[in-house]
N, C-alpha and C. Protein backbone atom coordinates (compact mmCIF):
# COMPACT_ATOMS: atom_id res chain seq x y z
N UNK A 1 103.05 127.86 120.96
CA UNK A 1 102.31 128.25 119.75
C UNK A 1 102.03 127.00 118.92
N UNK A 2 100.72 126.69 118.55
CA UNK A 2 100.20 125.08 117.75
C UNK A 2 101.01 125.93 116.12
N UNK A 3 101.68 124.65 116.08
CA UNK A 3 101.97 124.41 114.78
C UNK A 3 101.22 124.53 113.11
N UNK A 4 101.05 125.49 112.91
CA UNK A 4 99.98 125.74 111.83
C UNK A 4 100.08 124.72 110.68
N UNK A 5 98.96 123.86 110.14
CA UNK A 5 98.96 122.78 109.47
C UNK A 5 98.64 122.92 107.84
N UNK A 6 99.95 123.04 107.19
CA UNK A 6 99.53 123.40 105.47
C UNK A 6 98.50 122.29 104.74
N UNK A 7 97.95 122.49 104.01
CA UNK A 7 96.21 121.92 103.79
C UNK A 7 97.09 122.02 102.48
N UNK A 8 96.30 120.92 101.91
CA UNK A 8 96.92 120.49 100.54
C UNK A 8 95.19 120.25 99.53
N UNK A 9 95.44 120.37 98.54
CA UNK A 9 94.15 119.89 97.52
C UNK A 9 94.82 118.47 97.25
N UNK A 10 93.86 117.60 96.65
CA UNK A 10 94.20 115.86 96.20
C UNK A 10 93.11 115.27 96.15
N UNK A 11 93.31 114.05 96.32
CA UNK A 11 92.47 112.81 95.96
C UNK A 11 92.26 112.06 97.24
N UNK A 12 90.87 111.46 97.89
CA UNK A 12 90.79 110.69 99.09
C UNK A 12 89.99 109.51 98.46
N UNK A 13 90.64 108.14 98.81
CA UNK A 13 90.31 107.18 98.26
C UNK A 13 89.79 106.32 99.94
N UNK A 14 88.38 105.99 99.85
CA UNK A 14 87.58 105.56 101.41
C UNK A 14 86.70 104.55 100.57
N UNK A 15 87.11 103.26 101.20
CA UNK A 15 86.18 101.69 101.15
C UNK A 15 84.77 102.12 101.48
N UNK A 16 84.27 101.68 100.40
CA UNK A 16 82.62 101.53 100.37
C UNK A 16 82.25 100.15 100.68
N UNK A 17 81.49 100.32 102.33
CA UNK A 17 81.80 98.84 102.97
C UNK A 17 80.06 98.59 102.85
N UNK A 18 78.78 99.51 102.16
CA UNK A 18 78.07 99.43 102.43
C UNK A 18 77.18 99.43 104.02
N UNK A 19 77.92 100.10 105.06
CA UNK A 19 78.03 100.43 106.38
C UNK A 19 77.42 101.54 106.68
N UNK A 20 76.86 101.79 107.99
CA UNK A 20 76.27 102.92 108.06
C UNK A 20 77.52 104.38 108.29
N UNK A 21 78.33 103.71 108.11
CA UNK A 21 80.12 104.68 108.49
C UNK A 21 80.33 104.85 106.48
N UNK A 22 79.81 103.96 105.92
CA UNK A 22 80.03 104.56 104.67
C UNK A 22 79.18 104.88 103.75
N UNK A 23 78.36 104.69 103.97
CA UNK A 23 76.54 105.58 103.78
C UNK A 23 76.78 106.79 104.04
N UNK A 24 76.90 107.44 105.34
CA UNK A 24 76.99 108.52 105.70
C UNK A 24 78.22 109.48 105.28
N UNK A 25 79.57 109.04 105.36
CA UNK A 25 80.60 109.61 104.52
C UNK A 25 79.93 109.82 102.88
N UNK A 26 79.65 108.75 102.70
CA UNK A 26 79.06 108.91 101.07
C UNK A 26 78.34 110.45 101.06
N UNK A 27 76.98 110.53 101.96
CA UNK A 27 75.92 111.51 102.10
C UNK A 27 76.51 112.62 102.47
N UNK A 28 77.51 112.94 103.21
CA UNK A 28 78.76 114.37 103.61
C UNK A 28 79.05 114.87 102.84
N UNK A 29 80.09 113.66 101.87
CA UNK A 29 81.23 114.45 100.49
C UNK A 29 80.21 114.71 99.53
N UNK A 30 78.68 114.54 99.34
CA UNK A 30 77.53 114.34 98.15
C UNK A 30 77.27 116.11 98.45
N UNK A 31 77.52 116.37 99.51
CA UNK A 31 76.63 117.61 100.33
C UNK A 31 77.76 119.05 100.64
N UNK A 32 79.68 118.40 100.59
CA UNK A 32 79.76 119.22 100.72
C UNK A 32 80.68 119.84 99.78
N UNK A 33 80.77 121.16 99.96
CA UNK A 33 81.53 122.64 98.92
C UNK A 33 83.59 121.83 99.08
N UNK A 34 83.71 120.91 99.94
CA UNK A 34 85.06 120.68 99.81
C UNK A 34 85.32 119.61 98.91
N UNK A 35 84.40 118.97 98.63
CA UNK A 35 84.31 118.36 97.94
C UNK A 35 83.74 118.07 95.82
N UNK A 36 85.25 118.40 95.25
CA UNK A 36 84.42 119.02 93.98
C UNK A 36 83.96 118.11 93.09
N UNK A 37 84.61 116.91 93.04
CA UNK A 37 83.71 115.24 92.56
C UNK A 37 84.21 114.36 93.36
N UNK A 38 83.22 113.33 93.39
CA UNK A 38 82.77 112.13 93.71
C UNK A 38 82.36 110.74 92.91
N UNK A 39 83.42 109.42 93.11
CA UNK A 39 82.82 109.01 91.61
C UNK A 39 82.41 107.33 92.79
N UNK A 40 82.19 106.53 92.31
CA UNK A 40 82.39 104.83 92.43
C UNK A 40 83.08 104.94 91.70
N UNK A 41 84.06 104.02 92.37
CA UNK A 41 85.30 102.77 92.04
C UNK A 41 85.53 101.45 92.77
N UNK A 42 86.22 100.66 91.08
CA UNK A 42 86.49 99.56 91.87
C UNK A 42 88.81 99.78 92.00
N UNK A 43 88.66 99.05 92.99
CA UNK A 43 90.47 99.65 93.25
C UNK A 43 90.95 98.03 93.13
N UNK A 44 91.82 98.14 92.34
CA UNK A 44 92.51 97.09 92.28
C UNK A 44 94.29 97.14 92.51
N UNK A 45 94.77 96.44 93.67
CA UNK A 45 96.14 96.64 94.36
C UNK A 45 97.22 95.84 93.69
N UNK A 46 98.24 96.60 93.47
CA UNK A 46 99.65 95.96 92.45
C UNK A 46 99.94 94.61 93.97
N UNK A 47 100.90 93.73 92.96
CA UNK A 47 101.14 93.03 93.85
C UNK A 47 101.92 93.30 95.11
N UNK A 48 103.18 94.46 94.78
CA UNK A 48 104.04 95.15 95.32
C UNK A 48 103.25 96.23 96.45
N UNK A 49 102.24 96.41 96.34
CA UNK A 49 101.38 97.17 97.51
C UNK A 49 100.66 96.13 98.61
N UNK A 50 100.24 95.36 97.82
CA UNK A 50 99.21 94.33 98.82
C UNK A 50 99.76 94.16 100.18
N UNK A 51 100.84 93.46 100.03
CA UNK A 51 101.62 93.34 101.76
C UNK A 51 101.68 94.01 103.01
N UNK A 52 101.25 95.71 102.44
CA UNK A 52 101.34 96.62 103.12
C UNK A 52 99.72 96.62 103.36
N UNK A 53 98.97 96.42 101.96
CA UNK A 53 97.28 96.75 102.53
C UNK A 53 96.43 95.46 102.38
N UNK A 54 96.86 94.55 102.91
CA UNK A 54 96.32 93.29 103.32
C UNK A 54 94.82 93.50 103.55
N UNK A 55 94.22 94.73 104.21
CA UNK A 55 92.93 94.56 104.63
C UNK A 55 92.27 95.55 103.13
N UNK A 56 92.71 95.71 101.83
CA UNK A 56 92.15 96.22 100.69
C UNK A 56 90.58 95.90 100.26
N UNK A 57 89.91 96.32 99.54
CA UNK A 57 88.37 96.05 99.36
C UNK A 57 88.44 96.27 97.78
N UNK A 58 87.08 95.89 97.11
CA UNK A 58 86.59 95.77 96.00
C UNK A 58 86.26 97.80 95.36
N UNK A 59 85.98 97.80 96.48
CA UNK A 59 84.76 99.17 95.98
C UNK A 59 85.29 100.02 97.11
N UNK A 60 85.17 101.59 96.37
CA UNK A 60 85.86 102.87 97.46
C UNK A 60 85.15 103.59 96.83
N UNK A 61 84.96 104.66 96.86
CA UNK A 61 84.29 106.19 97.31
C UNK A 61 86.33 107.04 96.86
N UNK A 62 85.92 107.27 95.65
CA UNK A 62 86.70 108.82 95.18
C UNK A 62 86.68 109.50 95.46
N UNK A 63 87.11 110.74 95.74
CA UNK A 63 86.53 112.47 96.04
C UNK A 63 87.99 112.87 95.72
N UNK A 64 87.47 114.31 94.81
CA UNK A 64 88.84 115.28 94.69
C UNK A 64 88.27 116.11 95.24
N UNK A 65 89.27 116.45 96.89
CA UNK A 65 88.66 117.86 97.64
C UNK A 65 90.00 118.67 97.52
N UNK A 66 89.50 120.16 97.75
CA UNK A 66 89.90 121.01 98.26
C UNK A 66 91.17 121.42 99.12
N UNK A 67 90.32 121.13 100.55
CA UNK A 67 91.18 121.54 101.45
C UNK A 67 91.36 119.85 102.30
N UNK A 68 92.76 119.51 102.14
CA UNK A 68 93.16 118.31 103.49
C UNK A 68 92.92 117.48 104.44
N UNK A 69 92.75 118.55 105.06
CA UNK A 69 92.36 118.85 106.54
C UNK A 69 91.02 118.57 106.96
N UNK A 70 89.97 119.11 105.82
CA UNK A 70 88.70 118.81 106.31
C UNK A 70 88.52 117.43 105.87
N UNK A 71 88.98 116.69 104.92
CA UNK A 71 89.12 115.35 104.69
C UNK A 71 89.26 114.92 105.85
N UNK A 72 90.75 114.92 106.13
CA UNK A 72 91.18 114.26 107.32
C UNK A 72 90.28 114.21 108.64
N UNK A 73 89.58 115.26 108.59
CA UNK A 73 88.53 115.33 109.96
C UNK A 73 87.42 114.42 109.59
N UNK A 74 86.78 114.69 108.02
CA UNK A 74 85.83 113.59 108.21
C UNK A 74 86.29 112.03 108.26
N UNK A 75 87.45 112.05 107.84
CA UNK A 75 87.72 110.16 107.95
C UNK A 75 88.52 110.02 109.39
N UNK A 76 88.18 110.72 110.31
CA UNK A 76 88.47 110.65 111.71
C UNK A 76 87.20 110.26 112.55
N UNK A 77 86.40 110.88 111.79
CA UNK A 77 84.64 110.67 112.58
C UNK A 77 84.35 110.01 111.90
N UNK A 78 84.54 109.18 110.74
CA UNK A 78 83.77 107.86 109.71
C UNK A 78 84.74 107.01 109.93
N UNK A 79 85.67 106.51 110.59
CA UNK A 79 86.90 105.70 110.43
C UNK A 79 86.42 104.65 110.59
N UNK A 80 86.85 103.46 109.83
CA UNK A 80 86.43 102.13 108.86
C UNK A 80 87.54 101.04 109.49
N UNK A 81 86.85 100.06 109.34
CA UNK A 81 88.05 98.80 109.34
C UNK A 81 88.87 98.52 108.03
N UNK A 82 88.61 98.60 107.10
CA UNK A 82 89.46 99.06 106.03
C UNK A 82 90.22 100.32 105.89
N UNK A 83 91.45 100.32 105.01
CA UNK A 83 91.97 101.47 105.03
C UNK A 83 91.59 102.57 104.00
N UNK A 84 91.81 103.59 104.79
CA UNK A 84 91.21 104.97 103.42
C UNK A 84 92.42 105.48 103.14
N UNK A 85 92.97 106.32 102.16
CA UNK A 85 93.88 106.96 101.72
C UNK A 85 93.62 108.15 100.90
N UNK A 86 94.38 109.32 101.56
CA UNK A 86 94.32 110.39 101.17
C UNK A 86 95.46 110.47 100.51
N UNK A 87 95.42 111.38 99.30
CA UNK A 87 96.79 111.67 98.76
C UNK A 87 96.59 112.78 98.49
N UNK A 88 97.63 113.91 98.83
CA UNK A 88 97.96 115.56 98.93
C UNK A 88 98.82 115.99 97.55
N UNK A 89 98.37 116.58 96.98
CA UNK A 89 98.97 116.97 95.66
C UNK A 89 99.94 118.22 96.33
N UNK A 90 101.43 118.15 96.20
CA UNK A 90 102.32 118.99 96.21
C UNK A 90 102.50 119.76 95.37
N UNK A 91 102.63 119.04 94.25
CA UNK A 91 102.98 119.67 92.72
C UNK A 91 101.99 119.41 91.83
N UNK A 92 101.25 119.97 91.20
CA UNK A 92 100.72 119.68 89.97
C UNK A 92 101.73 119.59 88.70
N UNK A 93 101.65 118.32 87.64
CA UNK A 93 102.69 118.67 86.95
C UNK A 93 102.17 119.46 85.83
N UNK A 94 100.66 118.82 85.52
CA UNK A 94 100.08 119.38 84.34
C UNK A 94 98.61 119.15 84.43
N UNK A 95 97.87 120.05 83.69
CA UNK A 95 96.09 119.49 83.68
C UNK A 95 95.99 120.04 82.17
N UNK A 96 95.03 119.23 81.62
CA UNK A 96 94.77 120.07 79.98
C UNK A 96 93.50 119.50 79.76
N UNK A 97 92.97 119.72 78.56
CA UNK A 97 91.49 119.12 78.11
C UNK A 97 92.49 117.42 77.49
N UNK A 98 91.26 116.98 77.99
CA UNK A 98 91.51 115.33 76.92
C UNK A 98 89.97 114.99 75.94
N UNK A 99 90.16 114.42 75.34
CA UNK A 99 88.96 113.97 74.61
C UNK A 99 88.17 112.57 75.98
N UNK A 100 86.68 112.33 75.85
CA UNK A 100 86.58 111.68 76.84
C UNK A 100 86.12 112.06 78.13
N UNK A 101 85.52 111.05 78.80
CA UNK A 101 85.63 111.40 80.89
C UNK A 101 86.75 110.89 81.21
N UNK A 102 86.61 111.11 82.18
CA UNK A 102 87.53 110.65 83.15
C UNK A 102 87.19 109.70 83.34
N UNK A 103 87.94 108.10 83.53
CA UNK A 103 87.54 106.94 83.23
C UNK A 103 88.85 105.87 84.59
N UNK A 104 89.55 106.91 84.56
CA UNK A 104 90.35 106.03 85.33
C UNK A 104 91.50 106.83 86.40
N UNK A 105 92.11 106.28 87.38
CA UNK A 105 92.84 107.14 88.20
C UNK A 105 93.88 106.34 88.54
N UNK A 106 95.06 106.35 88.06
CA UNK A 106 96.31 105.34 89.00
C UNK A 106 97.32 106.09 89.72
N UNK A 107 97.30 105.63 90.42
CA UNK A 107 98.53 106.02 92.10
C UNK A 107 99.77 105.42 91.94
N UNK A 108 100.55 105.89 91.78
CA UNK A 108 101.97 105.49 91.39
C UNK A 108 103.34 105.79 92.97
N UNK A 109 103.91 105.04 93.35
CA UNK A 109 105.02 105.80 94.15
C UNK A 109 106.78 105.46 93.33
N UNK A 110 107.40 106.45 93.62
CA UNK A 110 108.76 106.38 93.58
C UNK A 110 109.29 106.19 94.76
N UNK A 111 110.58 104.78 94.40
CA UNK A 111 111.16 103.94 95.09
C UNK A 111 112.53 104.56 96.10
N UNK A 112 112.57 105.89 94.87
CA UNK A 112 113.78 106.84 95.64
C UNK A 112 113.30 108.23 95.64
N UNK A 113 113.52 109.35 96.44
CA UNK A 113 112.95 110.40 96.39
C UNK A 113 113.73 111.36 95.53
N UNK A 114 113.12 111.06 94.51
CA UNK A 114 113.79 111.88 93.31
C UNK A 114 114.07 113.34 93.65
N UNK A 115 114.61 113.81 92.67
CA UNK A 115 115.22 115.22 92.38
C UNK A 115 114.47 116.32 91.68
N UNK A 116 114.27 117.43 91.68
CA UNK A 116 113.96 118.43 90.61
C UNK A 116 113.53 117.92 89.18
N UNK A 117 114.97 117.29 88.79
CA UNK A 117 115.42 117.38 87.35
C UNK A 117 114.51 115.61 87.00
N UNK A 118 114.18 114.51 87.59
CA UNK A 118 113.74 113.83 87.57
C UNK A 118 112.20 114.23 87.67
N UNK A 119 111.39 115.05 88.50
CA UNK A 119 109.99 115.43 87.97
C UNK A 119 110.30 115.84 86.68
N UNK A 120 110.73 117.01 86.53
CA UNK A 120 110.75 117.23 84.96
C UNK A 120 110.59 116.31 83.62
N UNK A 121 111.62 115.24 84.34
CA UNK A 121 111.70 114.33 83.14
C UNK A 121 110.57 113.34 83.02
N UNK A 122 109.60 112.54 84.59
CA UNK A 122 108.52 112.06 84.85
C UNK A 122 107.74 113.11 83.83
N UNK A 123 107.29 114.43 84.19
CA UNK A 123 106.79 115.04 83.75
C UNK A 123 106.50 115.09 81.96
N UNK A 124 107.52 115.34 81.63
CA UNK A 124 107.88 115.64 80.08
C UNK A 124 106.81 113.67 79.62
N UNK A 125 107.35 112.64 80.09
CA UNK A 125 107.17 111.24 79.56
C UNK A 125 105.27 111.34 79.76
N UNK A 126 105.06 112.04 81.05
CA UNK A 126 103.24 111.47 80.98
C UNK A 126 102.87 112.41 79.82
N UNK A 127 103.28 114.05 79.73
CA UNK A 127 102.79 114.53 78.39
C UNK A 127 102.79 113.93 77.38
N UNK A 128 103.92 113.32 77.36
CA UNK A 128 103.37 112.37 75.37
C UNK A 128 101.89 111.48 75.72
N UNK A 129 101.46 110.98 76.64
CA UNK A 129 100.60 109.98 76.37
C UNK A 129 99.44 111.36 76.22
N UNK A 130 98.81 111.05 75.17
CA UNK A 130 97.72 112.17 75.14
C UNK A 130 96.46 111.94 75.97
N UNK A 131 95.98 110.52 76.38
CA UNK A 131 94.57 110.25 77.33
C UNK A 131 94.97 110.89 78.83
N UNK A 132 96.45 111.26 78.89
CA UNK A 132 96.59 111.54 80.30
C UNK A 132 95.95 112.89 80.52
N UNK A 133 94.99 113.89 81.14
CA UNK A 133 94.59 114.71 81.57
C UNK A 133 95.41 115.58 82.54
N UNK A 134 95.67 114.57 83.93
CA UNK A 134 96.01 115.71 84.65
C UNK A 134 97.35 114.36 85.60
N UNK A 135 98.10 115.25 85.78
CA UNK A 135 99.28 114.38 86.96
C UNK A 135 99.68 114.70 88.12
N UNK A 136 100.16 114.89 89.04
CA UNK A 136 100.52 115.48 90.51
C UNK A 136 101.30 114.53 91.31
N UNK A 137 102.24 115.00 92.21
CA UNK A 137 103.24 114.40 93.27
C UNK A 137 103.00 114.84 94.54
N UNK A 138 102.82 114.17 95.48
CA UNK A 138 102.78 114.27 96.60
C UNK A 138 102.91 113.52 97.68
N UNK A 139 102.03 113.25 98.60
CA UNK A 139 102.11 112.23 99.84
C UNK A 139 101.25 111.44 100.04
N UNK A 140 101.00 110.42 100.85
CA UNK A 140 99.68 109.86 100.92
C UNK A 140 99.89 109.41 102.95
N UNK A 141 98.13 109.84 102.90
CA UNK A 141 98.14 109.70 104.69
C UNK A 141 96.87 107.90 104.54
N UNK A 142 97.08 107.40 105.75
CA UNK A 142 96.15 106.41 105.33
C UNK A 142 95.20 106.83 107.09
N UNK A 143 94.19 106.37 107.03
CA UNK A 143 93.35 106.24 108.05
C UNK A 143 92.80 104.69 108.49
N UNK A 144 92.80 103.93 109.60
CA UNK A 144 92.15 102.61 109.78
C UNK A 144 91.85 102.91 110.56
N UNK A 145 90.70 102.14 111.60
CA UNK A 145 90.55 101.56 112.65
C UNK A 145 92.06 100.80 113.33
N UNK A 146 92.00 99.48 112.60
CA UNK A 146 93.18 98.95 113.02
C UNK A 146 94.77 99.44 112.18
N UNK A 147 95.54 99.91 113.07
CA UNK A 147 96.82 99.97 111.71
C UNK A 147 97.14 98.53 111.33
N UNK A 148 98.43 99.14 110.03
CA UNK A 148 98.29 98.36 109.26
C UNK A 148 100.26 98.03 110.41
N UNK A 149 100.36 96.01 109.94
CA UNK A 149 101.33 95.85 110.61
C UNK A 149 102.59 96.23 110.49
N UNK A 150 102.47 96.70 108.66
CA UNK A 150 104.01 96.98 108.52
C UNK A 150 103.62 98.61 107.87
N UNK A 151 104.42 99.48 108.17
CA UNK A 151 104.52 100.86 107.72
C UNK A 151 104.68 100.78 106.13
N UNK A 152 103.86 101.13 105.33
CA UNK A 152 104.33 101.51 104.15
C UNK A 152 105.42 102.48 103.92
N UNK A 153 106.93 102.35 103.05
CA UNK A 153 108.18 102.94 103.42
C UNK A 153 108.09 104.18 101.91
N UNK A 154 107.02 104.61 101.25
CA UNK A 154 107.01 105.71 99.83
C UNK A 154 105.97 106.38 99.95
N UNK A 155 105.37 106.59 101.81
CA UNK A 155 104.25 107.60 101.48
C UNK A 155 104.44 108.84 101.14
N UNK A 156 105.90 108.96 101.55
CA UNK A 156 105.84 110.38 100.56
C UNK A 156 106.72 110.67 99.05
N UNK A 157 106.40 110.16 98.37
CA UNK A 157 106.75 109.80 96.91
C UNK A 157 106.04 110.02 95.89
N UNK A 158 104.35 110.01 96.17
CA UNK A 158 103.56 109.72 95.34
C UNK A 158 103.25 110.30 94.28
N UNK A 159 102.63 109.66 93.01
CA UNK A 159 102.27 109.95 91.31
C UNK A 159 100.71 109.83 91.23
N UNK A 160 100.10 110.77 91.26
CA UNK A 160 98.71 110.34 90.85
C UNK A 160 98.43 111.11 89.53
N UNK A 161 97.88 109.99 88.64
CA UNK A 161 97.14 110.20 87.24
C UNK A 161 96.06 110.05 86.74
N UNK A 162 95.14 111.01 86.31
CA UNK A 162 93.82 110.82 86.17
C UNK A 162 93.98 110.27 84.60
N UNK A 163 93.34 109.88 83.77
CA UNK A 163 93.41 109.38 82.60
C UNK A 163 91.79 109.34 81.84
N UNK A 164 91.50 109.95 80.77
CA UNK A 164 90.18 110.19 80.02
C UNK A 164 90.50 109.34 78.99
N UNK A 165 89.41 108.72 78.66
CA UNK A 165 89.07 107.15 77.41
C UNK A 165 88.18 106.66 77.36
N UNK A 166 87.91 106.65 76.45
CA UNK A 166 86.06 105.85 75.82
C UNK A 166 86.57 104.38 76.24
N UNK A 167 87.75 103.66 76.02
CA UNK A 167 88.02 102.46 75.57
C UNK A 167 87.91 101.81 77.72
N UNK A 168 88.03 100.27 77.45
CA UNK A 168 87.69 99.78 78.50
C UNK A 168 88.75 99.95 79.43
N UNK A 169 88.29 99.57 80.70
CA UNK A 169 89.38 99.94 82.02
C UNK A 169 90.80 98.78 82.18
N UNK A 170 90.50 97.77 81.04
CA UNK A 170 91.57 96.99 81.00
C UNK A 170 92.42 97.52 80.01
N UNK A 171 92.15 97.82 78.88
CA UNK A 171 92.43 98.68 77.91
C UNK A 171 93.40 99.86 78.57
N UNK A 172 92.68 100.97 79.37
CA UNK A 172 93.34 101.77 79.88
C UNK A 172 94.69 101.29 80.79
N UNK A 173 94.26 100.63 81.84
CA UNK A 173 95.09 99.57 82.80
C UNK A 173 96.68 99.38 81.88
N UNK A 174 96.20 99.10 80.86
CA UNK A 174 97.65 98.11 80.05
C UNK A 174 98.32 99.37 79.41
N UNK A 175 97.55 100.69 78.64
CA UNK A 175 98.00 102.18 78.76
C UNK A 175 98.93 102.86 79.74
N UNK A 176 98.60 102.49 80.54
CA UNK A 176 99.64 103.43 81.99
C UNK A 176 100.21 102.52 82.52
N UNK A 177 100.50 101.06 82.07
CA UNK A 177 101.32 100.26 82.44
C UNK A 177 102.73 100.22 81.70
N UNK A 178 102.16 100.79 80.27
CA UNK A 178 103.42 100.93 79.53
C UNK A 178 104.00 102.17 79.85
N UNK A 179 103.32 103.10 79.98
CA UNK A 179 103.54 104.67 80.81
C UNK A 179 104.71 104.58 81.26
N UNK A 180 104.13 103.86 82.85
CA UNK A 180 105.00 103.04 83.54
C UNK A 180 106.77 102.80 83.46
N UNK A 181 106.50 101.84 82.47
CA UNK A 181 106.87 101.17 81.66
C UNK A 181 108.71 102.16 81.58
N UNK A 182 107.75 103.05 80.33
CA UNK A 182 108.45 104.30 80.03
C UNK A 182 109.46 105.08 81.10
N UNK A 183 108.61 105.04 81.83
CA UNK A 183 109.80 106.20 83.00
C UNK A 183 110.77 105.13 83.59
N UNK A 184 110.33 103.88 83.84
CA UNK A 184 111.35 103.00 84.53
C UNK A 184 112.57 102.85 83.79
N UNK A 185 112.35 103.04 82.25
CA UNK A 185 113.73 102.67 81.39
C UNK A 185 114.52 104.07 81.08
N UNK A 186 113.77 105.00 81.80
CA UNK A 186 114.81 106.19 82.36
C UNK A 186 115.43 106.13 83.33
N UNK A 187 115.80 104.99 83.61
CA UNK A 187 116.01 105.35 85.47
C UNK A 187 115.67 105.53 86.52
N UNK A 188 114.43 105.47 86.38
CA UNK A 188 113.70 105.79 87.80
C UNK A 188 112.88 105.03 88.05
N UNK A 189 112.82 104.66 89.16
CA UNK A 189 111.94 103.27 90.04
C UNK A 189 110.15 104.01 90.14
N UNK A 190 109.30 103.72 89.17
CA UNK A 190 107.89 103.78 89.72
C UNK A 190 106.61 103.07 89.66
N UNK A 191 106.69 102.50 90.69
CA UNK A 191 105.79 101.64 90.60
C UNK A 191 104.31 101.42 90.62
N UNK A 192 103.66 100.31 90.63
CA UNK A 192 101.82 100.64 90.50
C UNK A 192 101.54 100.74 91.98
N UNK A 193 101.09 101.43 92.77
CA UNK A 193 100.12 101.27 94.23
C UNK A 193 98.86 100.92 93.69
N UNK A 194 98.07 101.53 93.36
CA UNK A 194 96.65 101.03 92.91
C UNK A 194 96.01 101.49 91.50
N UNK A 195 95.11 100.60 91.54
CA UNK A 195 94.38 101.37 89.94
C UNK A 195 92.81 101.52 90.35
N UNK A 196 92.38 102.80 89.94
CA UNK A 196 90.80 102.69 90.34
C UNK A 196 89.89 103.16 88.84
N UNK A 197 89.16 102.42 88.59
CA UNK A 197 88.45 102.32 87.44
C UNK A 197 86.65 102.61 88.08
N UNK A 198 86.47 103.60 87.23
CA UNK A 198 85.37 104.90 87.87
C UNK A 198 84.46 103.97 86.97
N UNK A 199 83.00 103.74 87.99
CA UNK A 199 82.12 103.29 88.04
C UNK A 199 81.07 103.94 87.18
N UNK A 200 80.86 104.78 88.45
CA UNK A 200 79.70 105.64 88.25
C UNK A 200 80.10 107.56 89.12
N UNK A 201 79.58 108.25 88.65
CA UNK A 201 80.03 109.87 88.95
C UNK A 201 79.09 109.90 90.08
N UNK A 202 79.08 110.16 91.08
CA UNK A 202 78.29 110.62 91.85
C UNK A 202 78.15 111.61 92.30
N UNK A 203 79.20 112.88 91.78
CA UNK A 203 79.11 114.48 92.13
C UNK A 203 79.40 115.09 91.11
């Protein structure tokens, strides 16, 4: 009996290599119902991630889909020499109105696989920042052409935060750094994976 595969909603982050492999992914997620936005970004990698994504790029292709799975199928038939990354929202911690767009998105992992009582408390610290919109924990799958040489060891750890602000993406950047900041002097190890600062909306 095949193993039935739980499909998660999240975030898929895919290098815009200007390629006819990312033209066409572009023209898919523009076109399809699994897909509910689409923005340009530029992604910029903590130092503590780089080692692992040595082959990183300037510019990626956002999408918050739906269902997983159909992600995963299209970055199986578009697969890139750069790496793409999907991240699966397990938990939502919170979503609310913010003043603002959506202006920015950072990917966070924890260093130890926390507890119950530690989301809670992650949880409780992003509510005070009021630009934060929406938060979620989960996993992250990556897709290459070539793998990458060393296994990233917190794909399943992950913090993703969307963040709404008129003010600039460095501005924001130094915002969720103190965030950051904040939960680490609770005790808990979380660090930056990437920051992506939204271009332009394209869905």
């Amino acid at each position: 009996m095949s193993q039935l595969e739980i499909s998660y909603s999240g975030y898929v982050c895919a290098p815009y290599l200007h390629t006819h492999e990312s033209v066409e992914l572009k023209e898919s997620w523009i076109n399809s119902k699994n897909i509910e936005k689409l923005f340009f970004v530029t992604g910029t990698f903590s130092t503590e991630s780089k080692p692992y994504f040595s082959d990183s790029t300037n510019h990626y292709l956002l999408a918050k889909f739906k269902d997983s799975a159909k992600v995963s199928k299209n970055l199986i038939e578009h697969n890139q020499d750069k790496t793409s990354f999907v991240f699966n929202i397990h938990d939502d911690l919170f979503q609310r109105e913010v003043d603002g767009e959506t202006n920015f998105v950072t990917v966070y992992y924890l260093e130890y696989g926390e507890d119950g009582e530690d989301f809670q408390e992650i949880a409780n610290l992003l509510l005070k920042r009021e630009k934060i919109e929406k938060a979620g924990f989960g996993n992250m799958n990556t897709f290459c052409v070539t793998p990458s040489k060393f296994t990233f060891p917190y794909s399943e750890h992950i913090v993703v935060i969307e963040v709404a602000s008129e003010k600039s993406h460095q501005s924001v950047k130094k915002y969720c750094e103190q965030t950051r900041r904040d939960v680490n002097r609770k005790g808990m190890t979380m660090t930056n994976l990437m920051s992506l600062s939204i271009l332009d909306k394209l869905k």
